[in-house]
Structure formats: C-alpha cells, structure tokens
C-alpha atoms as a PDB file:
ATOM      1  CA  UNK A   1      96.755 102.389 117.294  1.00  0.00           C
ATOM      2  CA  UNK A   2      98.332 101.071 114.050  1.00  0.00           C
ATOM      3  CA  UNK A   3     100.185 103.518 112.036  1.00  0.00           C
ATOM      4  CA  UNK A   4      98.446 104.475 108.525  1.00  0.00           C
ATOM      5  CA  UNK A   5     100.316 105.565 105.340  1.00  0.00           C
ATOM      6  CA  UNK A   6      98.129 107.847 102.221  1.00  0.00           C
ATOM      7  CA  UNK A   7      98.883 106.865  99.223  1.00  0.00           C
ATOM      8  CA  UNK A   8      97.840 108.790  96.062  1.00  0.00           C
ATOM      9  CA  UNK A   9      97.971 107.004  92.685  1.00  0.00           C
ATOM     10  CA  UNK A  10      97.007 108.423  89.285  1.00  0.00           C
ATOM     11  CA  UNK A  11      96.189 106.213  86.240  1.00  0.00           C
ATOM     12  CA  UNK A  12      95.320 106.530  82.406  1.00  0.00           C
ATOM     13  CA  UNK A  13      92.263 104.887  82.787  1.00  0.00           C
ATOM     14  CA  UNK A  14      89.346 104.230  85.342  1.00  0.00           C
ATOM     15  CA  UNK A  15      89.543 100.019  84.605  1.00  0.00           C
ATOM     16  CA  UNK A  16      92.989 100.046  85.615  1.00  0.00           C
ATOM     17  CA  UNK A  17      92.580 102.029  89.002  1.00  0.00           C
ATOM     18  CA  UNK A  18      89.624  99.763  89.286  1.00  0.00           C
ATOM     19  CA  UNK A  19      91.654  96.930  88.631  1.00  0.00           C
ATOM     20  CA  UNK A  20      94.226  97.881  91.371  1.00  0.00           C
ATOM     21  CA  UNK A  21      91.293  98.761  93.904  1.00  0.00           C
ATOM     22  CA  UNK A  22      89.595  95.018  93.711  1.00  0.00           C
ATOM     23  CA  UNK A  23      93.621  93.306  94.171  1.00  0.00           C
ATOM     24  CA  UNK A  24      94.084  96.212  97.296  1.00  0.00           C
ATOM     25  CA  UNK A  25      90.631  95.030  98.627  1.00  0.00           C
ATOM     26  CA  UNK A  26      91.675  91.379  98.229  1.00  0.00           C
ATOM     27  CA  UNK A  27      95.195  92.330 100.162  1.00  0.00           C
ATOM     28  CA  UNK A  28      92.692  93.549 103.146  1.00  0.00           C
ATOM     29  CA  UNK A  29      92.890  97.645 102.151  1.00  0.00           C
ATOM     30  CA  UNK A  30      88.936  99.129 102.490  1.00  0.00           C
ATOM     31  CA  UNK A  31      89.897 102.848 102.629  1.00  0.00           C
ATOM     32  CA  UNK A  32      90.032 103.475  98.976  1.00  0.00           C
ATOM     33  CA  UNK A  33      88.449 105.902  96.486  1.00  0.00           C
ATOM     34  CA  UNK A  34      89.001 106.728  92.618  1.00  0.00           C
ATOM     35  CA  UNK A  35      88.148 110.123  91.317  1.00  0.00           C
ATOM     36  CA  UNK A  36      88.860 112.145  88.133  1.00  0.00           C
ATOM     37  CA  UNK A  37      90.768 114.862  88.398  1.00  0.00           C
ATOM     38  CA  UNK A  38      91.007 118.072  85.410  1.00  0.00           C
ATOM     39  CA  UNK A  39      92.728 121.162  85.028  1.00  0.00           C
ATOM     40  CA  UNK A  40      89.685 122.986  86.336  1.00  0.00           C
ATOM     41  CA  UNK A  41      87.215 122.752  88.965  1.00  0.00           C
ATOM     42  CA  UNK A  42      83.612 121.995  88.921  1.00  0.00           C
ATOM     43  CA  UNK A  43      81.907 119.774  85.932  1.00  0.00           C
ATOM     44  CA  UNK A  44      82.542 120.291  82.520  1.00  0.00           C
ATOM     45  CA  UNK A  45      78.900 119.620  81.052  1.00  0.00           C
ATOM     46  CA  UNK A  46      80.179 119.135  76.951  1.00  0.00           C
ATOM     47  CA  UNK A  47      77.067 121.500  75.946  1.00  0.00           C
ATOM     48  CA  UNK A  48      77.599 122.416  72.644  1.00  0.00           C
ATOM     49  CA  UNK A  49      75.356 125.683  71.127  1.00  0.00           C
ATOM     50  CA  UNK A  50      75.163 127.333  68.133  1.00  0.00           C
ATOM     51  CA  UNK A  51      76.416 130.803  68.680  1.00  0.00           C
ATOM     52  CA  UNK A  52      74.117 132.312  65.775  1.00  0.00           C
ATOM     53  CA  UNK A  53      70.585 130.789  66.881  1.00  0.00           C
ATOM     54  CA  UNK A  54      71.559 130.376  71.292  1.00  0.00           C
ATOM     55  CA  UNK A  55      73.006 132.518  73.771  1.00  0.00           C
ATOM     56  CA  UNK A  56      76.334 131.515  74.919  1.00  0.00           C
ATOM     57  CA  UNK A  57      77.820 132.275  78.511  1.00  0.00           C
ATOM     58  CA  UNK A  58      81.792 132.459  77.261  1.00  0.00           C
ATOM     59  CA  UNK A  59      84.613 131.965  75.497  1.00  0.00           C
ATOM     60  CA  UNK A  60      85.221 128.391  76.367  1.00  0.00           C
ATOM     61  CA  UNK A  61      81.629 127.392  75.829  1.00  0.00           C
ATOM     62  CA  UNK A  62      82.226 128.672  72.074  1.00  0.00           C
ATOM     63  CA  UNK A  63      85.123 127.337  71.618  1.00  0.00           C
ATOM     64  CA  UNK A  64      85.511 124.332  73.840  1.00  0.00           C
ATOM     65  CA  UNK A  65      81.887 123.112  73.905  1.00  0.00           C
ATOM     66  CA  UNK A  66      82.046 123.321  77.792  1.00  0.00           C
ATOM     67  CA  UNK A  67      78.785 124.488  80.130  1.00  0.00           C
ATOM     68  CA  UNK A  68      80.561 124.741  83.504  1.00  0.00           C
ATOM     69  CA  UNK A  69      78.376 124.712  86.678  1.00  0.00           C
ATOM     70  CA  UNK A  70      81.267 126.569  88.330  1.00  0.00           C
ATOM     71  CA  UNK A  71      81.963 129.969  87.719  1.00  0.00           C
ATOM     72  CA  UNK A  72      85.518 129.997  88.180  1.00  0.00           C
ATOM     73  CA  UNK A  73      86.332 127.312  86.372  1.00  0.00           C
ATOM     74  CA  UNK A  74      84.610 128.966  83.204  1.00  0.00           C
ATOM     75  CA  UNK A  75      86.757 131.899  83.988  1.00  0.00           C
ATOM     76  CA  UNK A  76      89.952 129.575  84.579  1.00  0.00           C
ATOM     77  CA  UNK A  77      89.260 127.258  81.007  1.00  0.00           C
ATOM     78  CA  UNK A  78      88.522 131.531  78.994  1.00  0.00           C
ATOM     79  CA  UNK A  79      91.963 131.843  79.682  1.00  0.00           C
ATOM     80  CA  UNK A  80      93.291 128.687  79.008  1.00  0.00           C
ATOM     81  CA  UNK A  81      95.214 129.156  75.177  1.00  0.00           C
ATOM     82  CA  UNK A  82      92.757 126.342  74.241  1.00  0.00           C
ATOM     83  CA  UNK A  83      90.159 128.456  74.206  1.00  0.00           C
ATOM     84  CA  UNK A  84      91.231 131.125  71.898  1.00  0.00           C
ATOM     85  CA  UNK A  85      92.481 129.161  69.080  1.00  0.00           C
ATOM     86  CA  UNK A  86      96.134 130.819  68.981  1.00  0.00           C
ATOM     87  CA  UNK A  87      97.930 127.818  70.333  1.00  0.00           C
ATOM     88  CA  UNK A  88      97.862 124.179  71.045  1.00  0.00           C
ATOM     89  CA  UNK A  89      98.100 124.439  74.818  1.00  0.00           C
ATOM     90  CA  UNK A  90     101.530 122.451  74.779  1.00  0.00           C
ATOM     91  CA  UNK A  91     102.022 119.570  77.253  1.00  0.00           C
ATOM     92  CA  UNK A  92      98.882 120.852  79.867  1.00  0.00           C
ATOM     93  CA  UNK A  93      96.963 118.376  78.635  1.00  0.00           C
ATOM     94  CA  UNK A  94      96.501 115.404  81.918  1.00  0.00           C
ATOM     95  CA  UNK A  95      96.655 111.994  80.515  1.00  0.00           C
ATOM     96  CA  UNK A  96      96.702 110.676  83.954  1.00  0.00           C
ATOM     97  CA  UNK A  97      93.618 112.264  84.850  1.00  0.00           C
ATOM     98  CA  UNK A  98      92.068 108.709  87.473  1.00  0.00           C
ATOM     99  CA  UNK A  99      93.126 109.446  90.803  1.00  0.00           C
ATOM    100  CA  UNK A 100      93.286 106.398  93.718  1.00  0.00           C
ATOM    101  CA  UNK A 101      93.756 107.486  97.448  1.00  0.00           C
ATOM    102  CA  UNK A 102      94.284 104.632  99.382  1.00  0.00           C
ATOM    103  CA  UNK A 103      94.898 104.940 103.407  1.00  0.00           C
ATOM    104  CA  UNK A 104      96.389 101.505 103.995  1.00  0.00           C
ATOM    105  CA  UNK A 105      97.969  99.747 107.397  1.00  0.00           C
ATOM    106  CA  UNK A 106     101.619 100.803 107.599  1.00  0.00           C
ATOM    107  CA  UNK A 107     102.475  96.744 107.199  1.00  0.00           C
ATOM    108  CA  UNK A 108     100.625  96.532 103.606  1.00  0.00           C
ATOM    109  CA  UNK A 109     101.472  99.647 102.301  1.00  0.00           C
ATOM    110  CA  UNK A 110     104.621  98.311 100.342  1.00  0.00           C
ATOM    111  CA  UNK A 111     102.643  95.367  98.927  1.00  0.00           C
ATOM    112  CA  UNK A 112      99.805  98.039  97.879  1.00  0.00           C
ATOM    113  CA  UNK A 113     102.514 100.151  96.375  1.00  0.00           C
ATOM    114  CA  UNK A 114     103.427  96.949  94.201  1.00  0.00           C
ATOM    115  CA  UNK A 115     100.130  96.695  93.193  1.00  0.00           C
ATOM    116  CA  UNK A 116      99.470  99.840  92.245  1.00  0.00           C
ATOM    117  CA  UNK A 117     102.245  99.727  90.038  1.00  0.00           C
ATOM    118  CA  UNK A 118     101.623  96.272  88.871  1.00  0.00           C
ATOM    119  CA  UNK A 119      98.257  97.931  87.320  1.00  0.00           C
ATOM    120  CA  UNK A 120     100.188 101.197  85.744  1.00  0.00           C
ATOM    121  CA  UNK A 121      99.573 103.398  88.478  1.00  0.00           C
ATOM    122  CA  UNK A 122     102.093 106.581  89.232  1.00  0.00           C
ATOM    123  CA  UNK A 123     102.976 107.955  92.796  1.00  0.00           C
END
C-alpha cells in the first residue's frame, strides 16, 4: 500500500482552486474536492425582509439580510458585532473562504504542493 499525504489548500476564488484541480488531475491526483468554507455553519440564504410589513426570525436576518437553515448558526452570526451595528467586526472577515482537499500519492505530493501554489493557493 502506497503512502497518502492530505493536503488542504484555501484560495480567494473558486476559478483559481479550479484552476489548480484540472493541473492536479493532469499530474494523475483524482481525490480532490473544493468547498466554501464561512464563519458559520449551515447556508446563509441572503433573504432580505422588510421588518415593518414581514416577520423576521433575528437579529442577523435584520441586519445582515441572512435566512439561515441552521439554527445555530443564526444564533452564532446574532452575536457576531456585525450584526448589531456597533463595530466593524475587525479582521474576521475570510477572504480565503475556497477550500481544496486533495489526498495525493506520497511521490506527487511535492509537485501538487507546487501547483497549488503556482495557482495562489495557501497551506
């Protein structure tokens, strides 16, 4: 049994994790995925409502326009000091929010690592 090394990438944007993927593929690599990652879990749904004329369910669907399917991240993003207005959140913000996993063969992990950075990617 070969030996296998993970590798976990994260990129600005989905084309250049996409990018990286089709090289990795070319270099023989088919264990690969690209996700998106956020500061909360579940799906943030962007449904903006009018709190005068609709109900709304909290905080950060007021003040965020976000209808999460997940109750705990609605609780988690009502905390956040996004939500209330009374600060800028700082640096929490994730730029590098496209993740690549890769599982590739101990013998092309170095040349997957080069092209993962070739395309931008961060380890």
């Amino acid at each position: 049994m070969t030996k296998s090394r993970n590798i976990l990438a994260s990129f600005k944007t989905a084309d250049e994790a996409q990018q990286a993927g089709r090289e990795l593929q070319l270099l023989g690599i088919q264990e690969m995925r690209i996700d998106r990652v956020s500061l909360y879990p579940g799906y943030n749904l962007n449904n903006l409502s009018n709190p005068l004329t609709g109900r709304f369910e909290s905080l950060a669907e007021l003040t965020l326009g976000s209808d999460f399917t997940n109750k705990n991240a609605e609780i988690l993003a009502t905390a956040d000091v996004s939500a209330s207005g009374l600060s800028d959140g700082g640096n929490m913000d994730i730029d590098r929010n496209v993740l690549l996993t890769v599982v590739a063969d101990e013998t092309l992990a170095d040349q997957a690592e080069q092209v993962i950075n070739k395309y931008n990617g961060m380890f």
